[in-house]
N, C-alpha and C. Protein backbone atom coordinates (compact mmCIF):
# COMPACT_ATOMS: atom_id res chain seq x y z
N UNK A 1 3.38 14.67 -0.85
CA UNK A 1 3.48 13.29 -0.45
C UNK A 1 4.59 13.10 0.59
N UNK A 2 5.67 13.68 0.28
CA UNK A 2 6.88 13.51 1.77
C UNK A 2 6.92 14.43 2.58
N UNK A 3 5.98 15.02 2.41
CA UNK A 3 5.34 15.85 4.13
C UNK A 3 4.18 14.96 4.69
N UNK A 4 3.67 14.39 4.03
CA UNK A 4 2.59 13.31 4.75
C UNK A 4 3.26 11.99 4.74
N UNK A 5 4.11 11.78 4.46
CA UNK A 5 5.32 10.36 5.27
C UNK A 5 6.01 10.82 6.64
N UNK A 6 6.47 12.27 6.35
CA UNK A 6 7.00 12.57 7.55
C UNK A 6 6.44 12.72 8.53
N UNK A 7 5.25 13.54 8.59
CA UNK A 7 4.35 13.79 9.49
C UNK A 7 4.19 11.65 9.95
N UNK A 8 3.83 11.24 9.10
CA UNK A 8 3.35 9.79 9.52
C UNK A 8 4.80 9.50 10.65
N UNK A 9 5.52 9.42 10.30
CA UNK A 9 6.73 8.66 10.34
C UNK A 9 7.12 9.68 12.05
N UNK A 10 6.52 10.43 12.23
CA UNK A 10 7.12 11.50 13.08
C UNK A 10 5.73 10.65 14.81
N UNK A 11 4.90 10.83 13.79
CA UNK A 11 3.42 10.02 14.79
C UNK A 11 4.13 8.84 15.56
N UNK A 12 4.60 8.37 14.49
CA UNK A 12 5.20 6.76 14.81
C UNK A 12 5.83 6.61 16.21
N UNK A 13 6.62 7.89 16.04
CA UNK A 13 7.98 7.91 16.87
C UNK A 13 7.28 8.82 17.87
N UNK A 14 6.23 9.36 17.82
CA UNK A 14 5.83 9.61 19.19
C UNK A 14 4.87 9.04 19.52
N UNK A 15 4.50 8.03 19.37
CA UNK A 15 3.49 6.88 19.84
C UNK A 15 4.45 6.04 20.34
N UNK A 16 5.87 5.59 19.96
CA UNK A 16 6.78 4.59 20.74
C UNK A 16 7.09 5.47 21.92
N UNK A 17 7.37 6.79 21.89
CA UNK A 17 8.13 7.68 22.78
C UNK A 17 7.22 7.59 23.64
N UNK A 18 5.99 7.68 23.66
CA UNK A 18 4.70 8.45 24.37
C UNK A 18 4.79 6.72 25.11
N UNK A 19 4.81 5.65 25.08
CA UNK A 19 4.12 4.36 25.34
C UNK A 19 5.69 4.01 26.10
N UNK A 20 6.96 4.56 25.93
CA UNK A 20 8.26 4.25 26.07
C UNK A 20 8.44 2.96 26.05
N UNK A 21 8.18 2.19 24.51
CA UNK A 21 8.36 0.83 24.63
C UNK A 21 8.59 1.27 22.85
N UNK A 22 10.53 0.84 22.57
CA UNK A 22 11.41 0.99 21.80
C UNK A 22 11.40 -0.81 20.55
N UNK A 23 9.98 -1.06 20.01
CA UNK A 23 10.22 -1.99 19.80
C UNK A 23 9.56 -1.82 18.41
N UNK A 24 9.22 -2.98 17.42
CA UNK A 24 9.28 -2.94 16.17
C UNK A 24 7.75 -2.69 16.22
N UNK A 25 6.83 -3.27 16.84
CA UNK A 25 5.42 -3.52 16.99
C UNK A 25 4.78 -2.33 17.66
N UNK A 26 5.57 -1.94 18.66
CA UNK A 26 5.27 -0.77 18.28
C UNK A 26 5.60 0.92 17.66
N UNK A 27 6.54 0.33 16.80
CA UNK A 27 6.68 1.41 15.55
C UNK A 27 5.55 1.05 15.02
N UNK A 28 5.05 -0.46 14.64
CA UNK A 28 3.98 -0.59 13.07
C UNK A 28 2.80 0.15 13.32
N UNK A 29 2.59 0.05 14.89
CA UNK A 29 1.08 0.27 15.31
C UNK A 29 1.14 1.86 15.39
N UNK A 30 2.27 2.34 15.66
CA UNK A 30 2.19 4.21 15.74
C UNK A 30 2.31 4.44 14.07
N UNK A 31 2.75 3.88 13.14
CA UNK A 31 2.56 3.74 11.69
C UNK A 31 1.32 3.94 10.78
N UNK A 32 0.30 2.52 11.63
CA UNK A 32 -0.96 2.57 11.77
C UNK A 32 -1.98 3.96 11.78
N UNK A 33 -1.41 4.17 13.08
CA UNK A 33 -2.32 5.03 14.28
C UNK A 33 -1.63 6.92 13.02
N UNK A 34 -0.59 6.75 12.37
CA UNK A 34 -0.08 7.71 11.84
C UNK A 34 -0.47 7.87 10.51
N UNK A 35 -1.10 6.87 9.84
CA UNK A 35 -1.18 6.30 8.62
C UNK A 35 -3.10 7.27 8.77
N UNK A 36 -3.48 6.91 9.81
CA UNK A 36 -5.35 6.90 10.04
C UNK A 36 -5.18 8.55 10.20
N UNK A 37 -4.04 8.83 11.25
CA UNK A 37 -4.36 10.37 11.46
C UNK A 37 -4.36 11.32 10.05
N UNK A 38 -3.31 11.09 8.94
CA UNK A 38 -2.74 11.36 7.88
C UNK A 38 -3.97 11.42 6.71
N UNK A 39 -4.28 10.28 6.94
CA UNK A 39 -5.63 10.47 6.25
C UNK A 39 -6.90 10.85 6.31
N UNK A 40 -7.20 11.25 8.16
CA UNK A 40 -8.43 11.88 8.32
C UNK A 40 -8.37 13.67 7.83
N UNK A 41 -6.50 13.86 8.41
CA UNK A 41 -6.31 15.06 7.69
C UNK A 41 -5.64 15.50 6.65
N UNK A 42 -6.01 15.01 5.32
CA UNK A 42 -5.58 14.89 4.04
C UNK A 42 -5.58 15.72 3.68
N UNK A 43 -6.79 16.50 3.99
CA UNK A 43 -7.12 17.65 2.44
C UNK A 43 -6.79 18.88 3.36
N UNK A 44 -5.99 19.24 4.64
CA UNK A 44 -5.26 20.52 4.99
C UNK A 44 -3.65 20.03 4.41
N UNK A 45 -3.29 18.64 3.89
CA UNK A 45 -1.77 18.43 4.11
C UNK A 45 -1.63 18.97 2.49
N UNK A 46 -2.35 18.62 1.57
CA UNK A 46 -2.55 19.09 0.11
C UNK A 46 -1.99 18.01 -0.71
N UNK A 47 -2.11 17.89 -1.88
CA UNK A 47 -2.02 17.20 -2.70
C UNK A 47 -2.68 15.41 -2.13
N UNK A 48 -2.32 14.38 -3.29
CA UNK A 48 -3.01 13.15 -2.82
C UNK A 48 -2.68 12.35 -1.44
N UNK A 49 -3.70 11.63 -1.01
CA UNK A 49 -2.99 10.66 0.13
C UNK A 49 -1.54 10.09 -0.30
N UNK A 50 -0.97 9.47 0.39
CA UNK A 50 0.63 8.99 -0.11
C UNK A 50 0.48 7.64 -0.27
N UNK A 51 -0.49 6.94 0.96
CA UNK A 51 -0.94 5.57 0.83
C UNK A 51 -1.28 5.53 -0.53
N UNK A 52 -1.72 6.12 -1.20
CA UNK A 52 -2.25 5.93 -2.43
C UNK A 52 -0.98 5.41 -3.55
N UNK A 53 -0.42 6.17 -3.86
CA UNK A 53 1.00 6.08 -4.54
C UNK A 53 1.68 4.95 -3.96
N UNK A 54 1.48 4.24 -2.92
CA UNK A 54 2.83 3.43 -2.32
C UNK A 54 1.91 2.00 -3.20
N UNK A 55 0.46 2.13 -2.84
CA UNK A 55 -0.59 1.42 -3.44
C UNK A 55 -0.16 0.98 -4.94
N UNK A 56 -0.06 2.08 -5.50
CA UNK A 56 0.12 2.15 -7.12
C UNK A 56 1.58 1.24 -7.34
N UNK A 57 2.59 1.69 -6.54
CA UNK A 57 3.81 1.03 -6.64
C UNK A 57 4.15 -0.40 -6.93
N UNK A 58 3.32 -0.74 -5.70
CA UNK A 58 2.53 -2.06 -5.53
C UNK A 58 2.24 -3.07 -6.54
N UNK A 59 1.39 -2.57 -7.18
CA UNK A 59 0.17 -3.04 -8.15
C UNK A 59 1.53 -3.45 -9.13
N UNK A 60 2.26 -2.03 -9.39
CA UNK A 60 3.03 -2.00 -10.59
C UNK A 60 4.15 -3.40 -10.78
N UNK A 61 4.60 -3.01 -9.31
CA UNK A 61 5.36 -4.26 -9.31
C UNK A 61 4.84 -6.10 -9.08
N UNK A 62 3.43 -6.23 -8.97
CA UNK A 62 2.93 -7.38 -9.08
C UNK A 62 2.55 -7.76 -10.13
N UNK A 63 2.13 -6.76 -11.34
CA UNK A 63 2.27 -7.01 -12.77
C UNK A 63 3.10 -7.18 -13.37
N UNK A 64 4.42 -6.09 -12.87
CA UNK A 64 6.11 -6.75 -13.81
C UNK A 64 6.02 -8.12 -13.03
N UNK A 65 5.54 -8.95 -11.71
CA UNK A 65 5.84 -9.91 -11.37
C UNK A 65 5.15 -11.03 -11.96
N UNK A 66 3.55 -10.93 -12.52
CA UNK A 66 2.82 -11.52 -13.77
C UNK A 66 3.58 -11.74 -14.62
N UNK A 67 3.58 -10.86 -15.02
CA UNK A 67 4.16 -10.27 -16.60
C UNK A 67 5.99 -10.89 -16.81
N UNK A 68 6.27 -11.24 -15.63
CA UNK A 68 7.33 -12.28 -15.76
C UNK A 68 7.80 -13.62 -16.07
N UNK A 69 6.76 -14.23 -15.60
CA UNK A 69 6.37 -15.29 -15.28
C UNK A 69 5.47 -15.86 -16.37
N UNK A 70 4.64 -14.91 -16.65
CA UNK A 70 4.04 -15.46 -17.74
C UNK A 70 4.99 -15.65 -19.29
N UNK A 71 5.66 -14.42 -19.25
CA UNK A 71 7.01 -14.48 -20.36
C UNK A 71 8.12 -15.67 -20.39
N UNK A 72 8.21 -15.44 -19.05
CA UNK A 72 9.28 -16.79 -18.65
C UNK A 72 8.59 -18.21 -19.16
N UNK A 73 7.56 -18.63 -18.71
CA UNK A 73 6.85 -19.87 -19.62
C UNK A 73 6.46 -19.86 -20.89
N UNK A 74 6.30 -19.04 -21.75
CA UNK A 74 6.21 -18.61 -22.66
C UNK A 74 7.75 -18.87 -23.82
N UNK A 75 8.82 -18.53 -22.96
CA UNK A 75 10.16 -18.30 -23.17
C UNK A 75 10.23 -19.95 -23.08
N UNK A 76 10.16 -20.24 -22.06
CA UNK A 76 10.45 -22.08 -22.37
C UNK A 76 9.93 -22.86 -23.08
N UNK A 77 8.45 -22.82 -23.20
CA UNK A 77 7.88 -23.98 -23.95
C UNK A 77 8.58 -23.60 -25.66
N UNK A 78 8.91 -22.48 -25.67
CA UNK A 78 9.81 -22.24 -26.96
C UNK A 78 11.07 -23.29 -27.39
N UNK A 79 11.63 -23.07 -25.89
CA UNK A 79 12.97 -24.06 -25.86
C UNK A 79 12.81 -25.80 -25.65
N UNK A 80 11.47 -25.79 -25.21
CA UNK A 80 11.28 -27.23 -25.35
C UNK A 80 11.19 -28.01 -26.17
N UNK A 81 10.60 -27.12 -27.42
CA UNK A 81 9.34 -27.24 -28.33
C UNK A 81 10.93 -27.89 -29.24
N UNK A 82 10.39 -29.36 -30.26
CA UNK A 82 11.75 -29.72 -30.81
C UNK A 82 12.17 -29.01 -32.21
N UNK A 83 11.10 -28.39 -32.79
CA UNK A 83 11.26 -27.33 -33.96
C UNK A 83 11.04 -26.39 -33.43
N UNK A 84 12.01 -25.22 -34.14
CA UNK A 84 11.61 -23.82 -33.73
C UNK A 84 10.52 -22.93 -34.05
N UNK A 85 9.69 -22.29 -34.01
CA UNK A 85 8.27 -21.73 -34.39
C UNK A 85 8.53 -20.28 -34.39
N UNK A 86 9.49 -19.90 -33.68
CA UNK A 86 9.50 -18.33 -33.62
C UNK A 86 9.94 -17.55 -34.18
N UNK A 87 9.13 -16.16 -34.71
CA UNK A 87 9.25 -15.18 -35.74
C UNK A 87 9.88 -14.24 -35.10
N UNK A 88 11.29 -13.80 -34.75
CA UNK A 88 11.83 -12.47 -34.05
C UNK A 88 11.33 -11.48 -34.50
N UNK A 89 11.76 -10.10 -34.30
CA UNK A 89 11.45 -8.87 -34.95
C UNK A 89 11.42 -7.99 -34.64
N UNK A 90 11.91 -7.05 -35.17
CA UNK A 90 11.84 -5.37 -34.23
C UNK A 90 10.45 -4.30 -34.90
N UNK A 91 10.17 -4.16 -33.49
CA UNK A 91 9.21 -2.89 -34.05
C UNK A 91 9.42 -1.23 -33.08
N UNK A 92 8.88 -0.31 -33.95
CA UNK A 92 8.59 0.87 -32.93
C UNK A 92 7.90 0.59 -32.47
N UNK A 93 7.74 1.28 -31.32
CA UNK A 93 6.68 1.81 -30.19
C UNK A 93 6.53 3.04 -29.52
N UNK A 94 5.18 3.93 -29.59
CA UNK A 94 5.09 4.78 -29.33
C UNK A 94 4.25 5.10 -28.32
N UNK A 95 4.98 6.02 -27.45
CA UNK A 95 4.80 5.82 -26.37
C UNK A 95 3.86 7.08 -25.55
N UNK A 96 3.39 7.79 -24.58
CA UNK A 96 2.81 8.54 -24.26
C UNK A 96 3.73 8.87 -22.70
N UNK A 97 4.33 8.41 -22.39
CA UNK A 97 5.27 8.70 -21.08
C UNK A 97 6.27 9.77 -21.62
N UNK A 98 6.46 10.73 -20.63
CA UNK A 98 6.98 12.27 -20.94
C UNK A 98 8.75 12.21 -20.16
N UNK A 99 8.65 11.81 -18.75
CA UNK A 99 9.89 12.08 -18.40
C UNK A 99 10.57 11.00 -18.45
N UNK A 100 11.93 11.67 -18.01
CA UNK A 100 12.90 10.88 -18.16
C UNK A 100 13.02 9.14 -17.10
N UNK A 101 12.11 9.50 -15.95
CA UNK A 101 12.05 8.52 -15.42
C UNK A 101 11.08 7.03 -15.38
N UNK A 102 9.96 7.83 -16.26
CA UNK A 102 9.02 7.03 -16.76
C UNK A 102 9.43 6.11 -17.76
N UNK A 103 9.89 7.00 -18.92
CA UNK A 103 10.73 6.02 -19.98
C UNK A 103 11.82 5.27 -19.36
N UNK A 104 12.55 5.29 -18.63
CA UNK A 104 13.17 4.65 -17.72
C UNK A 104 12.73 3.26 -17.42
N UNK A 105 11.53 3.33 -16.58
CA UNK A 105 11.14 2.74 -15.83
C UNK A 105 10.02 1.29 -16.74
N UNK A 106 9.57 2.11 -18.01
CA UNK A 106 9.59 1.47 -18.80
C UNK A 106 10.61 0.55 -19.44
N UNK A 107 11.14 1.12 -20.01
CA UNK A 107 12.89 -0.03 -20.53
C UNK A 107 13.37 -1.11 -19.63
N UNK A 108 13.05 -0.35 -18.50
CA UNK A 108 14.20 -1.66 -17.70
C UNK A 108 12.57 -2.88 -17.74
N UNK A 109 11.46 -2.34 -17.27
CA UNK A 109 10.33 -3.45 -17.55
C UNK A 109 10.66 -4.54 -18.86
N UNK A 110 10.45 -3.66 -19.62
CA UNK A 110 10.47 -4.32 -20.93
C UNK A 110 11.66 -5.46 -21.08
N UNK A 111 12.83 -4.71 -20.67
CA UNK A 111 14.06 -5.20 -20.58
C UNK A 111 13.84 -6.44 -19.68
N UNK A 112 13.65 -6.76 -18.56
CA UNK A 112 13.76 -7.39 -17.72
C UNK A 112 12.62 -8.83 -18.40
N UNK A 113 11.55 -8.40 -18.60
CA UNK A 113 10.47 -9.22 -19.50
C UNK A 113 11.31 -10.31 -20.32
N UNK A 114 11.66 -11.68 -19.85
CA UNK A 114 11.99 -12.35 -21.00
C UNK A 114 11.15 -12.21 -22.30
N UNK A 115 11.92 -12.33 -23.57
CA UNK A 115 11.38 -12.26 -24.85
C UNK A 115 11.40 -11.02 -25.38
N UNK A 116 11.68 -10.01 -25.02
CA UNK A 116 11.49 -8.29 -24.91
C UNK A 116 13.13 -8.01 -24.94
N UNK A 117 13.25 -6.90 -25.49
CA UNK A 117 14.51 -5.57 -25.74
C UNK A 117 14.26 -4.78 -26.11
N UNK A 118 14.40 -3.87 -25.22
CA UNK A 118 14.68 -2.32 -25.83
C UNK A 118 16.11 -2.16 -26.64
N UNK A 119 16.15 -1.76 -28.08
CA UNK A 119 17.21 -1.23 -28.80
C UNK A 119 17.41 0.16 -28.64
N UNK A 120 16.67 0.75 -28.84
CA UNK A 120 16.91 2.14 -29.22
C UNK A 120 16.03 3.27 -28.32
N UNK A 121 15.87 4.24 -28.18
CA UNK A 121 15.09 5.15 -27.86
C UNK A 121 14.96 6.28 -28.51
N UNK A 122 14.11 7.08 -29.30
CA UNK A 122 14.63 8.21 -30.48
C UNK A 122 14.84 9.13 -29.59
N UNK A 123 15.35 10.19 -30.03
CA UNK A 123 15.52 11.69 -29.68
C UNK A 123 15.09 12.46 -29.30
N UNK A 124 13.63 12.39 -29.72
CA UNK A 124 12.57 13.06 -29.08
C UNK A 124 11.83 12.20 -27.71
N UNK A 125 12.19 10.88 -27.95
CA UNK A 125 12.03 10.31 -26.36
C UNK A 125 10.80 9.52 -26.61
N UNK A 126 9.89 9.75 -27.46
CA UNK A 126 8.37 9.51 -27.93
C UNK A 126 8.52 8.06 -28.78
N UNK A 127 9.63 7.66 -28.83
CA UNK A 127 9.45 6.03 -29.79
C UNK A 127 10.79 5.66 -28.98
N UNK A 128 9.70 4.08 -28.82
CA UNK A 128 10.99 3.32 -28.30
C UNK A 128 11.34 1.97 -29.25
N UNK A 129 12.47 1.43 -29.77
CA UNK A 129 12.40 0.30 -30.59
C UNK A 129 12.75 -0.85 -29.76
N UNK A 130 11.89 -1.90 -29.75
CA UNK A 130 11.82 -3.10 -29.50
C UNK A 130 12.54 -4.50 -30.41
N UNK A 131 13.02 -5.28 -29.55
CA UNK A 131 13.26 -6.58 -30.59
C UNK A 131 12.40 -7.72 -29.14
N UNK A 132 11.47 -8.40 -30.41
CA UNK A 132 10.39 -9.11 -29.82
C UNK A 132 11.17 -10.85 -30.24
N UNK A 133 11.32 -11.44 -29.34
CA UNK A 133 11.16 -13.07 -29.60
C UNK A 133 10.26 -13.46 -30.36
N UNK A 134 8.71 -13.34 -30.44
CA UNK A 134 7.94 -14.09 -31.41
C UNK A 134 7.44 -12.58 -31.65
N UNK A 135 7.07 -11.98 -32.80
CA UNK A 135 6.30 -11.29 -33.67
C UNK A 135 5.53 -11.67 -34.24
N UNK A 136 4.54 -12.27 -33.64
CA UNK A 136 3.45 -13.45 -34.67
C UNK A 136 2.43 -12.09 -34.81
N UNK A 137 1.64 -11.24 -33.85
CA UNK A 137 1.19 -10.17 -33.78
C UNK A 137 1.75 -8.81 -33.27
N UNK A 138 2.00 -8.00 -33.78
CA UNK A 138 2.86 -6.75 -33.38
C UNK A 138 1.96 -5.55 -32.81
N UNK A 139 0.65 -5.46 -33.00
CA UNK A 139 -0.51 -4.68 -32.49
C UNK A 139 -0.94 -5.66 -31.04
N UNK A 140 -0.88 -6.87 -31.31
CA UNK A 140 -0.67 -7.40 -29.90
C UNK A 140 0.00 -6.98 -28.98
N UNK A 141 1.22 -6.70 -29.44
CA UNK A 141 2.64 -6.20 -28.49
C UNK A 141 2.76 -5.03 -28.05
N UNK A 142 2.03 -3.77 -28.86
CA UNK A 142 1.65 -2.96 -28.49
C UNK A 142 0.27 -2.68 -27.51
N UNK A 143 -0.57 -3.32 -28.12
CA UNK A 143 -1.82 -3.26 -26.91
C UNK A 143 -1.32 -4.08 -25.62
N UNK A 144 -0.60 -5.14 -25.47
CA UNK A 144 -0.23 -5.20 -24.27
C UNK A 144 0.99 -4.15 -23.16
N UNK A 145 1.63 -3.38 -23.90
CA UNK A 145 2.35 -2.71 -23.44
C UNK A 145 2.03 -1.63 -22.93
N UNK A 146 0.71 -0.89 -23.68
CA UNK A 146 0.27 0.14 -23.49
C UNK A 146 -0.57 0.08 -22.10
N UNK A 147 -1.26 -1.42 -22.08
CA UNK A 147 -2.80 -1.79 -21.35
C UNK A 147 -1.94 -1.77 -19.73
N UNK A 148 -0.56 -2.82 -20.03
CA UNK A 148 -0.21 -3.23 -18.85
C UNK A 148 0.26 -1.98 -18.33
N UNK A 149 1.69 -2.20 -18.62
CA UNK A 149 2.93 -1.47 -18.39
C UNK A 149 2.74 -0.24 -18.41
N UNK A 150 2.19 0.65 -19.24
CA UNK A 150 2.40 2.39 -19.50
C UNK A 150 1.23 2.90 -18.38
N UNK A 151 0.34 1.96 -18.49
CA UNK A 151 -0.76 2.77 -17.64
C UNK A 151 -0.41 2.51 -16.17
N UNK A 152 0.07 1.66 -15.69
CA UNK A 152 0.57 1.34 -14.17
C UNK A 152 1.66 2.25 -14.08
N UNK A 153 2.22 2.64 -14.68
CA UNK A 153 3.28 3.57 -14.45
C UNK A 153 3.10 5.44 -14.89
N UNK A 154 2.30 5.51 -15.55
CA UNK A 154 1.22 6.48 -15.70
C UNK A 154 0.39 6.97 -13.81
N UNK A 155 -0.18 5.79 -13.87
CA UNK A 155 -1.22 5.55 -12.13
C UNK A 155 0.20 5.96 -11.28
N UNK A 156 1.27 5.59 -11.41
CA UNK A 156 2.54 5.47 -10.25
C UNK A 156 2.80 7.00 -10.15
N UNK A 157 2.82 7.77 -11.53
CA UNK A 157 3.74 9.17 -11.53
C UNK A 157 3.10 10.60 -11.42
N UNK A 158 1.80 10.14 -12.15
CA UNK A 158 0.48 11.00 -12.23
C UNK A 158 -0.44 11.25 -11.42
């Protein structure tokens, strides 16, 4: 993947050089024009397109940006609400992400998620403990974690 950025990134700069016009528009368009070459010759550069992965990145971060927002309203009508309704609670969660950066990248999600905390992480790396704002369903909390979050970041690393 960062031999097919460079190669891109190298096009770029000789499409401004080649045109000798040092400007932003045309970096994007030798980007473009570097982006098309990169991908007609994919399968001598080896492994996946890179567009692909930057794609995935993408996605990932417009779901933590859902997945914010939807928590965040969620999180208020709590505080509006003039009795309290909500069941806290900690549960495990088990997880299928292997390295260190995945679980990572998980936590700070979770973390960042109003209503969500990561407490703990075990030893073996394979359970993570949660403290949930409402625990009304806890197989809920897991099927959404798994559906959203693990598999977009799964698509990102894999």
């Amino acid at each position: 993947m960062a031999f097919q950025l460079i190669i891109n990134l190298i096009i770029a700069f000789l499409w401004m050089f080649l045109h000798n016009e040092w400007t932003f528009s045309f970096f994007i368009v030798g980007l473009l024009v570097g982006a098309g070459f990169v991908f007609l010759f994919r399968r001598f550069f080896g492994g996946r397109y890179y567009l692909y992965r930057v794609w995935k990145c993408i996605k990932l971060l417009l779901l933590f940006l859902r997945e914010l927002v939807l928590s965040s309203i969620v999180v208020i009508r709590q505080i509006i609400k003039p009795k309290l309704t909500i069941r806290p609670g900690i549960f495990a969660y088990k997880t299928e992400l292997s390295s260190n950066w995945e679980l990572t990248v998980l936590a700070c999600l979770l973390t960042l998620t109003p209503g969500t905390l990561i407490l703990e992480v075990s030893k073996e790396r394979q359970t993570l403990y949660l403290h949930a704002m409402d625990m009304t369903d806890e197989d809920k909390y897991v099927k959404q974690i798994r559906d959203i979050f693990e598999k977009a970041i799964l698509e990102v690393t894999r």
